[in-house]
PDB file of N, CA and C in Angstrom:
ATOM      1  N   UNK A   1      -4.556  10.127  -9.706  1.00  0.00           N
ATOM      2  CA  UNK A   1      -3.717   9.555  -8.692  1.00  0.00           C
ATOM      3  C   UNK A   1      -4.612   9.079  -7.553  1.00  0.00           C
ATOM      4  N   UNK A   2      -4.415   7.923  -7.170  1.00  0.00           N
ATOM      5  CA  UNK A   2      -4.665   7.458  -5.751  1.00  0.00           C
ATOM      6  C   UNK A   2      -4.368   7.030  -4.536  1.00  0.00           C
ATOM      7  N   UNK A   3      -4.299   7.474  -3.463  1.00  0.00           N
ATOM      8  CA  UNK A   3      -4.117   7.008  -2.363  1.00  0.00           C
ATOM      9  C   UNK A   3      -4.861   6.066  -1.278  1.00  0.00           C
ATOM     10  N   UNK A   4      -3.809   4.808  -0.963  1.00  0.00           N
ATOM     11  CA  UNK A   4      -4.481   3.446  -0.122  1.00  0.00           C
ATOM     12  C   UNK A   4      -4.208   4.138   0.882  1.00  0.00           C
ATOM     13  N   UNK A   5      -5.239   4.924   1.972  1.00  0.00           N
ATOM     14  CA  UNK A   5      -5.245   5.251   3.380  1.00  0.00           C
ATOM     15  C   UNK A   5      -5.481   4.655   4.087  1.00  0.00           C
ATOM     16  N   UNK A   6      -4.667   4.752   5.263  1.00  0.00           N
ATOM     17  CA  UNK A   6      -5.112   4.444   6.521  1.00  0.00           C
ATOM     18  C   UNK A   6      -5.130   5.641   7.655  1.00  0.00           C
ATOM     19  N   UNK A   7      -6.842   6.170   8.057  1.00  0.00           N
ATOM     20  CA  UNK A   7      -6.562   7.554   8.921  1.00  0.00           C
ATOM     21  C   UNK A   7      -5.292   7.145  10.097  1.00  0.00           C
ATOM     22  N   UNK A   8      -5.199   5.723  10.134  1.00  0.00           N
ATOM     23  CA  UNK A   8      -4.815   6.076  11.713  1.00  0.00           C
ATOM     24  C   UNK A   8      -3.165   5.616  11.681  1.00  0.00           C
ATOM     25  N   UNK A   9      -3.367   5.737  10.881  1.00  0.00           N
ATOM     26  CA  UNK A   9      -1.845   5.465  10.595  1.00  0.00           C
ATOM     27  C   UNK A   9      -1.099   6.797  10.043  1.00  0.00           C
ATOM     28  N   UNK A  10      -0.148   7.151  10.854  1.00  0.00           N
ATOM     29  CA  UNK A  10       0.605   8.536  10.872  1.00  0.00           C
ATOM     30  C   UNK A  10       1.333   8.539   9.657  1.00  0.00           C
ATOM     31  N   UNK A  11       1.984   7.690   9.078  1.00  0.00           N
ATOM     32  CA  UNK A  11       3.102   7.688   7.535  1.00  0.00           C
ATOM     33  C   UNK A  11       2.095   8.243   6.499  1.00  0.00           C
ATOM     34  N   UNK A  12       0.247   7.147   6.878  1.00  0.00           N
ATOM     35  CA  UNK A  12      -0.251   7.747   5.777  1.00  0.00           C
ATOM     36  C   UNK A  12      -0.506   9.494   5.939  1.00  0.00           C
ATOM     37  N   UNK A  13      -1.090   9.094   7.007  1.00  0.00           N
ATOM     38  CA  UNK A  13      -1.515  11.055   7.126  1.00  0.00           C
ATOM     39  C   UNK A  13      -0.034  12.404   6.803  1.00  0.00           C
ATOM     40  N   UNK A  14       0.917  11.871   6.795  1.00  0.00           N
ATOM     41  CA  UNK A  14       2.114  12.470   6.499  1.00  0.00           C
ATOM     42  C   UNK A  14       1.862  12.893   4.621  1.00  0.00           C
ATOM     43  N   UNK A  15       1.498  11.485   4.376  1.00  0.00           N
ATOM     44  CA  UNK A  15       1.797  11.445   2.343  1.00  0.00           C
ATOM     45  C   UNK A  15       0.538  12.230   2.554  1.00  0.00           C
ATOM     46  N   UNK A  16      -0.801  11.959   2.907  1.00  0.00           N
ATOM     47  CA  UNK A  16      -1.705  12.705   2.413  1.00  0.00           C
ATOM     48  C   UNK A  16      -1.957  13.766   2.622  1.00  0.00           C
ATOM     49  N   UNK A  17      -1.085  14.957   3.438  1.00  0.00           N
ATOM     50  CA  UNK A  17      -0.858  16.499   3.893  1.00  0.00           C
ATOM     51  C   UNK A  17      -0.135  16.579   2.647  1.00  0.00           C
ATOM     52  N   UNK A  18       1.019  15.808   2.555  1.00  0.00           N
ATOM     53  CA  UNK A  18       1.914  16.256   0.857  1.00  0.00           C
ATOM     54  C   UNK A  18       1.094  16.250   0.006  1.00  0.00           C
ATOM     55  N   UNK A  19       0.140  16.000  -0.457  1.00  0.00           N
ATOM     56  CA  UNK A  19      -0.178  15.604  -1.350  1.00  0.00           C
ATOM     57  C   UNK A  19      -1.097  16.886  -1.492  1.00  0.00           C
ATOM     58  N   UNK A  20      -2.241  17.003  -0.519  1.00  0.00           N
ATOM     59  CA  UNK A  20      -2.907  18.292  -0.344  1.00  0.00           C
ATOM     60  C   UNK A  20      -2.186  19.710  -0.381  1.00  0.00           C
ATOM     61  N   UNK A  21      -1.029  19.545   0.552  1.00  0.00           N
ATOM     62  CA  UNK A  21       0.068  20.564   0.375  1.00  0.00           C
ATOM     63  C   UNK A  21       0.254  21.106  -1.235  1.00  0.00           C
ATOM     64  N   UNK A  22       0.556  20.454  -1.625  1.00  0.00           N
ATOM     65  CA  UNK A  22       0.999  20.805  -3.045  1.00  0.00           C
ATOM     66  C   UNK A  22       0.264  20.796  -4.092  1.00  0.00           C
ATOM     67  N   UNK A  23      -1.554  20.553  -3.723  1.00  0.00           N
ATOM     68  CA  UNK A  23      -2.734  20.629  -4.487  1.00  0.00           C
ATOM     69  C   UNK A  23      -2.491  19.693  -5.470  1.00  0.00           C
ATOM     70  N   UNK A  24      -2.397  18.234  -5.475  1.00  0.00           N
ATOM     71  CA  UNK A  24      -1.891  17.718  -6.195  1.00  0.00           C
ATOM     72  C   UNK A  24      -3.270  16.609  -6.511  1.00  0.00           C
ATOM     73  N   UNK A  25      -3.940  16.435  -7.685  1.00  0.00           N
ATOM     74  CA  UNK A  25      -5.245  15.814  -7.311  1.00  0.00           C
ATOM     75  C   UNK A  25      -5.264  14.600  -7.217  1.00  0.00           C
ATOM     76  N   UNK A  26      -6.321  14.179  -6.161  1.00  0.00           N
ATOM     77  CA  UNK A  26      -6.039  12.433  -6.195  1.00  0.00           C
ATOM     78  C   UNK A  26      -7.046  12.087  -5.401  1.00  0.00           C
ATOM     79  N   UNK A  27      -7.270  10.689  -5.250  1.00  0.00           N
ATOM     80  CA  UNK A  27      -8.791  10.125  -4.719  1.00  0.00           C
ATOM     81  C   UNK A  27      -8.131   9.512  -3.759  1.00  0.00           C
ATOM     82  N   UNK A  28      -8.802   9.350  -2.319  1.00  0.00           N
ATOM     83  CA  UNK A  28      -8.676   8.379  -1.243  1.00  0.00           C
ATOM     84  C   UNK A  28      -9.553   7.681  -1.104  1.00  0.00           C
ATOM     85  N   UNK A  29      -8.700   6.447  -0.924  1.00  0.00           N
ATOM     86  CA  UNK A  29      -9.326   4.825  -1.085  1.00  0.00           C
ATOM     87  C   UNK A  29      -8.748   4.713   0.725  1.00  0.00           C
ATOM     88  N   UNK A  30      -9.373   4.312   1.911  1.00  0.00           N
ATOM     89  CA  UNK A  30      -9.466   3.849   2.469  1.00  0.00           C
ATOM     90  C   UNK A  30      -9.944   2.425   2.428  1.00  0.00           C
ATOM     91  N   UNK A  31      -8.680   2.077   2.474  1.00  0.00           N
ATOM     92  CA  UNK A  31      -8.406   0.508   1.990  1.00  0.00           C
ATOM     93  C   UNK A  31      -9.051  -0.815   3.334  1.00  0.00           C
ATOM     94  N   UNK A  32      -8.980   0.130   4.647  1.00  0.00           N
ATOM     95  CA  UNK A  32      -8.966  -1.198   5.285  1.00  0.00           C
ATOM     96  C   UNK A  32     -10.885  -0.881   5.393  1.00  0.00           C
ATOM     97  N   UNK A  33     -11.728   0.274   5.263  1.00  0.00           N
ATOM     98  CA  UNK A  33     -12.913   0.096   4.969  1.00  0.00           C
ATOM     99  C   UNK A  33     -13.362  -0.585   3.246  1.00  0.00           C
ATOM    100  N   UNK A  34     -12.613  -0.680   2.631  1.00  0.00           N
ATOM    101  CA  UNK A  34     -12.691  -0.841   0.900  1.00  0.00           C
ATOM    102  C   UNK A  34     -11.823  -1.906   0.530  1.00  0.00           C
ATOM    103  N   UNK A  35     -11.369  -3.260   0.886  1.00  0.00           N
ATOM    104  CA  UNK A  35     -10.471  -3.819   0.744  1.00  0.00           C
ATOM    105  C   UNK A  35     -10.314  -4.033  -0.968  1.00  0.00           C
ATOM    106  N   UNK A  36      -9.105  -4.006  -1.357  1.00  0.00           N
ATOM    107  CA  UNK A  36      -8.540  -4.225  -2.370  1.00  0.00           C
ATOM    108  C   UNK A  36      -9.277  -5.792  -2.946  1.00  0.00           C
ATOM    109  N   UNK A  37      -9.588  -5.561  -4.842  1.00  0.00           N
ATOM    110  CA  UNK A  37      -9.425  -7.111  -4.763  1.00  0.00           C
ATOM    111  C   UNK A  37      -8.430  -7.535  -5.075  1.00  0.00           C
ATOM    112  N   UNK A  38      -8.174  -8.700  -5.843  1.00  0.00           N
ATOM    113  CA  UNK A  38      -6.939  -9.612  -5.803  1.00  0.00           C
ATOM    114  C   UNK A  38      -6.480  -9.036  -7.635  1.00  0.00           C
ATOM    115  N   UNK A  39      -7.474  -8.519  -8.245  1.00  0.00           N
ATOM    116  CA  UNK A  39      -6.928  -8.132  -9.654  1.00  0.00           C
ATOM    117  C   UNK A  39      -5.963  -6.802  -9.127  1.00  0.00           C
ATOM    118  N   UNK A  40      -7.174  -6.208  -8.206  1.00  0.00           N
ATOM    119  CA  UNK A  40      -6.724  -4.331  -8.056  1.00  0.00           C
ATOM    120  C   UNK A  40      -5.345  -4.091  -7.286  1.00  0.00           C
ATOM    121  N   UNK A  41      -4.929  -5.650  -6.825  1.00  0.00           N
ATOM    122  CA  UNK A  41      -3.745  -5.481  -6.122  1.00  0.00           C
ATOM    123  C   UNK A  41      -2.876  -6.186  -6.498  1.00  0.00           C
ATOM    124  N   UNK A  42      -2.871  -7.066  -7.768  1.00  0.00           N
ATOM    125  CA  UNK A  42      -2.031  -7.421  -8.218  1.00  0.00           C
ATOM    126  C   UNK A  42      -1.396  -6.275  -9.039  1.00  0.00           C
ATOM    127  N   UNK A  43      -2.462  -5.421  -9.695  1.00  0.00           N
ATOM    128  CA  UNK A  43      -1.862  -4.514 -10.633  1.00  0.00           C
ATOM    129  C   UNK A  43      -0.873  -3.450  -9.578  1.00  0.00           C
ATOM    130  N   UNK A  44      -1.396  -3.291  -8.776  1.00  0.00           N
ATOM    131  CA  UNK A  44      -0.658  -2.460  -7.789  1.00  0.00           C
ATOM    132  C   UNK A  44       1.165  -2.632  -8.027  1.00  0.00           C
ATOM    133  N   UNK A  45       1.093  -4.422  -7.657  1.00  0.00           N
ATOM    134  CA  UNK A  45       2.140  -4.758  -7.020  1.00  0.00           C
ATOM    135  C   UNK A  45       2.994  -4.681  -8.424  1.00  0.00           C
ATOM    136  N   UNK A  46       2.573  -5.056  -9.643  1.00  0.00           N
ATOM    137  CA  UNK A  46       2.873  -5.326 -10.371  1.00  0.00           C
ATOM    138  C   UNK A  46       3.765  -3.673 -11.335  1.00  0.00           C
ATOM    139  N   UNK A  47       2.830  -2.413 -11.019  1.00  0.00           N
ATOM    140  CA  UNK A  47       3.446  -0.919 -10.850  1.00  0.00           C
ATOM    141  C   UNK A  47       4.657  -0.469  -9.790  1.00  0.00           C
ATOM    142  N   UNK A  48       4.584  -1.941  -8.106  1.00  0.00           N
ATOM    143  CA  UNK A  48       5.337  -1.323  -7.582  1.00  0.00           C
ATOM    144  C   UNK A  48       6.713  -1.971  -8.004  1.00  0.00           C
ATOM    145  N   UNK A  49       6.366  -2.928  -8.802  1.00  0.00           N
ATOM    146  CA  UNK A  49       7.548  -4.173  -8.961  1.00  0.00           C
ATOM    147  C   UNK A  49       8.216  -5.268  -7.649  1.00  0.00           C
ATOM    148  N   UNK A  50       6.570  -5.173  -6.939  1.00  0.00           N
ATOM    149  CA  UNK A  50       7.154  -5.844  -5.916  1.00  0.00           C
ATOM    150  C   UNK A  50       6.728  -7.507  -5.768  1.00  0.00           C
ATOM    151  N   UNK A  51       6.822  -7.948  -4.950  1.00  0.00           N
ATOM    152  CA  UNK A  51       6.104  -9.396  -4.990  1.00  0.00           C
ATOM    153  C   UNK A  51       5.333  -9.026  -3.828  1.00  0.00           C
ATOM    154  N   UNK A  52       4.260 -10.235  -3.225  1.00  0.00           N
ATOM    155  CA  UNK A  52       3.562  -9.836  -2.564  1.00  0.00           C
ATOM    156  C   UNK A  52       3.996  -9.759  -1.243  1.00  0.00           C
ATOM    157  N   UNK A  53       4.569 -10.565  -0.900  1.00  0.00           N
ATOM    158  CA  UNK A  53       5.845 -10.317   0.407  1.00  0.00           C
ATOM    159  C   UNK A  53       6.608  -9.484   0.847  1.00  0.00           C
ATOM    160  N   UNK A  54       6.388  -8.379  -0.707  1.00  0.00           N
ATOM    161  CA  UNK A  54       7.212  -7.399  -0.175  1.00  0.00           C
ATOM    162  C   UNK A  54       6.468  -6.039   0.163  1.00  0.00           C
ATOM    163  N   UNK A  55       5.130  -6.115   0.164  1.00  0.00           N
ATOM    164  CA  UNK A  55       3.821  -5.541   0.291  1.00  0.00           C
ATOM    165  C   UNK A  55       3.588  -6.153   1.655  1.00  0.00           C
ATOM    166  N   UNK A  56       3.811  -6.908   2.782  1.00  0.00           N
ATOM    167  CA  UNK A  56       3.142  -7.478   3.735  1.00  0.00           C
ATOM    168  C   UNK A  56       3.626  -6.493   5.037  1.00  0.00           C
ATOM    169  N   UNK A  57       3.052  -6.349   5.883  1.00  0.00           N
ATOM    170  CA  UNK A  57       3.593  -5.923   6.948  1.00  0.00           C
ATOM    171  C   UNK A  57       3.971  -7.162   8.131  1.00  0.00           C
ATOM    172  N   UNK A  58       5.454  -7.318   7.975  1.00  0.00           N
ATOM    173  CA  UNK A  58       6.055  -8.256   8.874  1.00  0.00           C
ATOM    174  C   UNK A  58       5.728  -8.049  10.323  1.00  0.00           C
ATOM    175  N   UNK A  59       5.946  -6.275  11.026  1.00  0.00           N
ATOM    176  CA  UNK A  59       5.656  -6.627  12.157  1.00  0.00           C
ATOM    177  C   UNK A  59       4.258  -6.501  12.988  1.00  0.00           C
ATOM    178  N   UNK A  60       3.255  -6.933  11.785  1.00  0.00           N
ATOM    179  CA  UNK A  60       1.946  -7.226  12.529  1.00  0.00           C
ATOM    180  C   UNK A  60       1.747  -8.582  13.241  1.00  0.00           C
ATOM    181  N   UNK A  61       1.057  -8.290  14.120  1.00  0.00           N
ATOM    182  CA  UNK A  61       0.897  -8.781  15.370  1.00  0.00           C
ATOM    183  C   UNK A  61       0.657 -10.342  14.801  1.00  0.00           C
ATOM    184  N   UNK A  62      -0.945 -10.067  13.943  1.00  0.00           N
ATOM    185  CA  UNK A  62      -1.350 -11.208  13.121  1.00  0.00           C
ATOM    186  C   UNK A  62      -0.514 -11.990  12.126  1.00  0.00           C
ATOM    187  N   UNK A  63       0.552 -11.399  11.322  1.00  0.00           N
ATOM    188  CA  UNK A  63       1.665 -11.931  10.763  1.00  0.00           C
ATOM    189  C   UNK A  63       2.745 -12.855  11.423  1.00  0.00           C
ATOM    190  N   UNK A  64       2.976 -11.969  12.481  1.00  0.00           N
ATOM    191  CA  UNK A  64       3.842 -12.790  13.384  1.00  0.00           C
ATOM    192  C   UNK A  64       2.625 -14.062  13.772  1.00  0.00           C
ATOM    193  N   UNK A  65       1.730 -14.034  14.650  1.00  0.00           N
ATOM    194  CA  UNK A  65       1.104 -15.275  15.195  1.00  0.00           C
ATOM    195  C   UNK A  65       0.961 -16.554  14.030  1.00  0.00           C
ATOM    196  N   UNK A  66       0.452 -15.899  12.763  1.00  0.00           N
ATOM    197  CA  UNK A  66      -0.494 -16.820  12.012  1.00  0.00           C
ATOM    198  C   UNK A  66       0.504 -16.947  10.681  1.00  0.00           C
ATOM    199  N   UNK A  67       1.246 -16.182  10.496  1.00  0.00           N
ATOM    200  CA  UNK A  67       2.093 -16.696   9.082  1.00  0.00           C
ATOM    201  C   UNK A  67       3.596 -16.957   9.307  1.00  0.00           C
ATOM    202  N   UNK A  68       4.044 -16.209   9.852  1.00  0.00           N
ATOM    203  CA  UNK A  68       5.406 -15.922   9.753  1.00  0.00           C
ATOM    204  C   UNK A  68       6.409 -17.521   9.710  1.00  0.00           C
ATOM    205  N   UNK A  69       7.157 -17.684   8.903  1.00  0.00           N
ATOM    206  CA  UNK A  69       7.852 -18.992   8.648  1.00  0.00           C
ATOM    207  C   UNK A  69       7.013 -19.838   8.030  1.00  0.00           C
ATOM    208  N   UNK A  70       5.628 -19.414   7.557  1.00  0.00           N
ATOM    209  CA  UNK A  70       5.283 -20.803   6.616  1.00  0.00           C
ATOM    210  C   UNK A  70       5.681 -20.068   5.162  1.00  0.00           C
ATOM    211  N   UNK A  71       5.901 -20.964   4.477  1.00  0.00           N
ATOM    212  CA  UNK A  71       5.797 -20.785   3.285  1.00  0.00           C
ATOM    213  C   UNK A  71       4.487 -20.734   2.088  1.00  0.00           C
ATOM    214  N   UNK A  72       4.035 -19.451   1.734  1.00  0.00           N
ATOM    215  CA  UNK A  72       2.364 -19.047   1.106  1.00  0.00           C
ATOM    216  C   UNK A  72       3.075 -19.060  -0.505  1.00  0.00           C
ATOM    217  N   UNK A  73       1.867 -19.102  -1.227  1.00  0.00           N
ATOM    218  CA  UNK A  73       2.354 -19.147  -2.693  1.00  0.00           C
ATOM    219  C   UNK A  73       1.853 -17.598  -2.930  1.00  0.00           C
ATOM    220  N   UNK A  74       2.047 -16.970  -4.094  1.00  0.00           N
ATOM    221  CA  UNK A  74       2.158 -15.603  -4.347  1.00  0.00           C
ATOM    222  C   UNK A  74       0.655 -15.228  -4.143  1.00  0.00           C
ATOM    223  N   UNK A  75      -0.115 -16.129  -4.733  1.00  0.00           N
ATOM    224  CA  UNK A  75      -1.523 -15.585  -4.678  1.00  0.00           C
ATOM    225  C   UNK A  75      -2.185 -16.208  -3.616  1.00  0.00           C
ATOM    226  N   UNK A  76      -1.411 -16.730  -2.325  1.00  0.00           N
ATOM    227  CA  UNK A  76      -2.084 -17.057  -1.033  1.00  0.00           C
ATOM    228  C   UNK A  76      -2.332 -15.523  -0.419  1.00  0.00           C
ATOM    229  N   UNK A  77      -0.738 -15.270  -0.549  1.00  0.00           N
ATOM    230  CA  UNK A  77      -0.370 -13.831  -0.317  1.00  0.00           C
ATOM    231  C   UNK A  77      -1.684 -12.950  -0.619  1.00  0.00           C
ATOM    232  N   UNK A  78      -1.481 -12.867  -2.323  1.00  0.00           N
ATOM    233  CA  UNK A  78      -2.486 -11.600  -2.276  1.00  0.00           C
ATOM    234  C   UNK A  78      -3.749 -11.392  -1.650  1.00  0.00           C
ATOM    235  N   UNK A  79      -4.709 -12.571  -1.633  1.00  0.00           N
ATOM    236  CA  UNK A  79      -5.476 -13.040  -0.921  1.00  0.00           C
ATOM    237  C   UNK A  79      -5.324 -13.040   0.515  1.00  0.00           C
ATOM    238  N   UNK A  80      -4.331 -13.145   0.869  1.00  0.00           N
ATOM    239  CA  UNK A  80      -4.621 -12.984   2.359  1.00  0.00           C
ATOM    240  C   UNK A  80      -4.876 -11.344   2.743  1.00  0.00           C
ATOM    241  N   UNK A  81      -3.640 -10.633   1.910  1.00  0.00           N
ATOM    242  CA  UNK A  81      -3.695  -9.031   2.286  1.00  0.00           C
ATOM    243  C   UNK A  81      -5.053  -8.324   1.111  1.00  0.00           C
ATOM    244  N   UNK A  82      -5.841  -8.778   0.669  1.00  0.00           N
ATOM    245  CA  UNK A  82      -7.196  -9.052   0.609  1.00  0.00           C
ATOM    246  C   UNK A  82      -8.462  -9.259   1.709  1.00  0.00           C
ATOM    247  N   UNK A  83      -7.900 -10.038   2.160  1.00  0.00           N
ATOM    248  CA  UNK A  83      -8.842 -10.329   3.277  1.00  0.00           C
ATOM    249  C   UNK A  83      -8.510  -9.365   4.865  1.00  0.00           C
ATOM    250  N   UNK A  84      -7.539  -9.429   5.113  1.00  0.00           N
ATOM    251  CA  UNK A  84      -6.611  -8.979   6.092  1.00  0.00           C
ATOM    252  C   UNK A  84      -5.863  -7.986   5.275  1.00  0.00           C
ATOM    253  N   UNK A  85      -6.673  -6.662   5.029  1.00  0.00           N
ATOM    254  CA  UNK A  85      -5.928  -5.453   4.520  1.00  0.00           C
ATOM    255  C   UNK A  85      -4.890  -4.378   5.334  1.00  0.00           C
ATOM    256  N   UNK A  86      -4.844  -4.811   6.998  1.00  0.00           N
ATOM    257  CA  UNK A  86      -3.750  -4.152   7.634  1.00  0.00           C
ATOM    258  C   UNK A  86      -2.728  -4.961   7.337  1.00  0.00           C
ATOM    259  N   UNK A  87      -2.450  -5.928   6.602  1.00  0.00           N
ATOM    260  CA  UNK A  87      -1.375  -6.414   6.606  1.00  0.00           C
ATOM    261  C   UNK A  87      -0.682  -6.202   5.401  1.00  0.00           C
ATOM    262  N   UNK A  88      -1.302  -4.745   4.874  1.00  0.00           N
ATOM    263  CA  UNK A  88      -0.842  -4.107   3.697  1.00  0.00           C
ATOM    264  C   UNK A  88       0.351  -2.786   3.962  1.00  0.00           C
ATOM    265  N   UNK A  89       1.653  -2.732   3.583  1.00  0.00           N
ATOM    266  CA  UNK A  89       1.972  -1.789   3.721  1.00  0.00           C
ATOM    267  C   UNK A  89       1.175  -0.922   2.852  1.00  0.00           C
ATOM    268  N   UNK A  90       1.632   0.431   3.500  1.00  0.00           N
ATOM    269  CA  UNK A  90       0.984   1.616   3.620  1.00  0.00           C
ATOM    270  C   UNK A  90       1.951   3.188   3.750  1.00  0.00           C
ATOM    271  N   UNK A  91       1.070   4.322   3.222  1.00  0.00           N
ATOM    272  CA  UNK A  91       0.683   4.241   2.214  1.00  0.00           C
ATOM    273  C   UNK A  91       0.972   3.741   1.053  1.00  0.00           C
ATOM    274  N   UNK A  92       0.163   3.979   0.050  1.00  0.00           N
ATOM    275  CA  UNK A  92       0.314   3.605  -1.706  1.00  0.00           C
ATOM    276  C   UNK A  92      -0.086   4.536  -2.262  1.00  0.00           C
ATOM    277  N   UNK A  93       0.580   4.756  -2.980  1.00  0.00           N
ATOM    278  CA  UNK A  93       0.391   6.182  -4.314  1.00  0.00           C
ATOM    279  C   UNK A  93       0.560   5.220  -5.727  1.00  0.00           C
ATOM    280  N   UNK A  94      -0.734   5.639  -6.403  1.00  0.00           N
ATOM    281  CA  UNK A  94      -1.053   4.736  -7.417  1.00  0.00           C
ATOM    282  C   UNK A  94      -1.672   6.011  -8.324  1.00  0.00           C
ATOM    283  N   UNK A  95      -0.339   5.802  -9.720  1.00  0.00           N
ATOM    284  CA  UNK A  95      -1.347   6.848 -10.528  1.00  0.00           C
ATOM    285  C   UNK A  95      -1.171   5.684 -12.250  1.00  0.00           C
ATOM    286  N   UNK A  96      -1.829   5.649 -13.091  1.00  0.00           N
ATOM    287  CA  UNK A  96      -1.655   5.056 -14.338  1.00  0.00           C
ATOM    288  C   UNK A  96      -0.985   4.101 -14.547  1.00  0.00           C
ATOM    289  N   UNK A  97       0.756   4.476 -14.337  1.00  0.00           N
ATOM    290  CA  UNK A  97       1.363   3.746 -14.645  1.00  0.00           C
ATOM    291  C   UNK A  97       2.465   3.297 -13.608  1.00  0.00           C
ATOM    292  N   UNK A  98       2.480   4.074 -12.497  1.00  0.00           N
ATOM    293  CA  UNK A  98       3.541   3.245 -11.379  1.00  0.00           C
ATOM    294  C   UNK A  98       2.976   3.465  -9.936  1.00  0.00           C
ATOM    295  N   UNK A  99       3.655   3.415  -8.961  1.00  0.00           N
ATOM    296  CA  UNK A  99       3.040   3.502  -8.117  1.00  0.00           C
ATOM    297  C   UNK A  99       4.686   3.396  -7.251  1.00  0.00           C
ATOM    298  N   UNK A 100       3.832   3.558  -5.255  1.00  0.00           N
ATOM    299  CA  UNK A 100       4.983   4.261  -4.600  1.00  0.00           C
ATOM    300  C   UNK A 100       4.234   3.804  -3.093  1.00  0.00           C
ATOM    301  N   UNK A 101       5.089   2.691  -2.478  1.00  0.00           N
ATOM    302  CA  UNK A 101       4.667   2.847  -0.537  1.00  0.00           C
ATOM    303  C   UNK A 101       5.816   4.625  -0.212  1.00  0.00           C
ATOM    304  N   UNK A 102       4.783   5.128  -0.137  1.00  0.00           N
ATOM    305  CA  UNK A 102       5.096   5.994   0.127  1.00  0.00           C
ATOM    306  C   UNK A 102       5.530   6.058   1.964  1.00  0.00           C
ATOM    307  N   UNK A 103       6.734   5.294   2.323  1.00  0.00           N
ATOM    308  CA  UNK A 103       6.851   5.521   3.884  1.00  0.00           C
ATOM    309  C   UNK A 103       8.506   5.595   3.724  1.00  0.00           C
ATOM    310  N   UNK A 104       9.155   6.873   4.316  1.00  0.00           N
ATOM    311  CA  UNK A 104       8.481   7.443   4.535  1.00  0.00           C
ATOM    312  C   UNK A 104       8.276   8.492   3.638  1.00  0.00           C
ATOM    313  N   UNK A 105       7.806   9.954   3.411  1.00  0.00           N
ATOM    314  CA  UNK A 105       6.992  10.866   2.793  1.00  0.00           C
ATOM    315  C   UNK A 105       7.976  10.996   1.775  1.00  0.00           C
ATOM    316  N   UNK A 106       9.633  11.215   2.097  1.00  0.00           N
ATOM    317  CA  UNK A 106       9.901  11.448   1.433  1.00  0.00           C
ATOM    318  C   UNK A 106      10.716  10.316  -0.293  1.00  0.00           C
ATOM    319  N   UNK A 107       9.848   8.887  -0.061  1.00  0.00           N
ATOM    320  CA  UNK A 107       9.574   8.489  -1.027  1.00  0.00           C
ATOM    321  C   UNK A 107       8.919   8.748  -2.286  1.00  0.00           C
ATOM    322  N   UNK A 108       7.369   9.707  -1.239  1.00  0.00           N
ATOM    323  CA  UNK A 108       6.510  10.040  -2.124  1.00  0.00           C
ATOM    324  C   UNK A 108       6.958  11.616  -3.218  1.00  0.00           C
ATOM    325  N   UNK A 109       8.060  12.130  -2.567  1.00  0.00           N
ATOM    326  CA  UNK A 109       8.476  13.489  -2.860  1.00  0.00           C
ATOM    327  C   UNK A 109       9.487  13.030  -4.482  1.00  0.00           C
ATOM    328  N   UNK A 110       9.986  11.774  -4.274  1.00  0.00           N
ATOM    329  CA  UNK A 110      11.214  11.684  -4.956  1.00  0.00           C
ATOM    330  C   UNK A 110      10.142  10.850  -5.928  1.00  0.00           C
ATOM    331  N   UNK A 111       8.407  10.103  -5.746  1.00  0.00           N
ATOM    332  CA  UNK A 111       7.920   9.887  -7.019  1.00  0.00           C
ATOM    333  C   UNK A 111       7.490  10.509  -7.814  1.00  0.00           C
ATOM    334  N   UNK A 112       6.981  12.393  -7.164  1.00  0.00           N
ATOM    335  CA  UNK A 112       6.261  13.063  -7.577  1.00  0.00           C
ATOM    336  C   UNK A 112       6.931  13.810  -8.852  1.00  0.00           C
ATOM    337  N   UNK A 113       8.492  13.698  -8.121  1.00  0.00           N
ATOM    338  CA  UNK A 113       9.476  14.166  -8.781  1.00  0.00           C
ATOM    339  C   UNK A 113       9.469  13.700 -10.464  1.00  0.00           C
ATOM    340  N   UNK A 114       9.158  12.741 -10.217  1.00  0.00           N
ATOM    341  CA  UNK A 114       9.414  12.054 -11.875  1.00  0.00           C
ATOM    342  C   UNK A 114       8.168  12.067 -12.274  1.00  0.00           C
ATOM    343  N   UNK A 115       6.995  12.476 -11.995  1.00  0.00           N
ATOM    344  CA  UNK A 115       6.186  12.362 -13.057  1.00  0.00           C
ATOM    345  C   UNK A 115       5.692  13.094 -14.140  1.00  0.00           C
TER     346      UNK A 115
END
């Protein structure tokens, strides 16, 4: 199992106490030092069943200034939250075969549930 961290972001530090809590093993990927590539996050999106828009964080600052109302094609998208990895929601729980924005925690409770 893996987790896309962000220390400074409180939702993540929430999933990643659960996760320790319950000795549950898994690797942290600090994503905005390690950015995702465009394969490693398609597969992501593709476990979360989401599109990439639905992976973006709308109310970043940079979203609002520089995208918001244009119209991007799917893999402008991935590429952008590639390049610009805070504009990734957060966390992500990624194990084999599905995966989970774990915000808030108790998303991550109801994925752990099923595995």
């Amino acid at each position: 199992m893996k987790i896309y961290h962000n220390p400074r972001c409180r939702k993540s530090r929430e999933a990643l106490a659960y996760l320790e809590e319950n000795k549950l093993a898994f690797q942290i990927i600090e994503y905005l030092k390690n950015p995702l590539t465009p394969h490693e996050l398609e597969d992501i999106l593709e476990k979360l069943n989401f599109s990439p828009l639905d992976l973006i964080r709308k109310n970043e600052k940079e979203w609002k200034e520089n995208f918001k109302g244009k119209t991007l094609t799917d893999s402008a998208l991935v590429k952008l939250m590639c390049d610009s990895p805070k504009l990734m929601e957060r966390p992500i729980i990624v194990t084999n075969s599905a995966a989970v924005v774990a915000r808030p925690v108790e998303q991550l409770v109801e994925f752990i549930k099923k595995l």
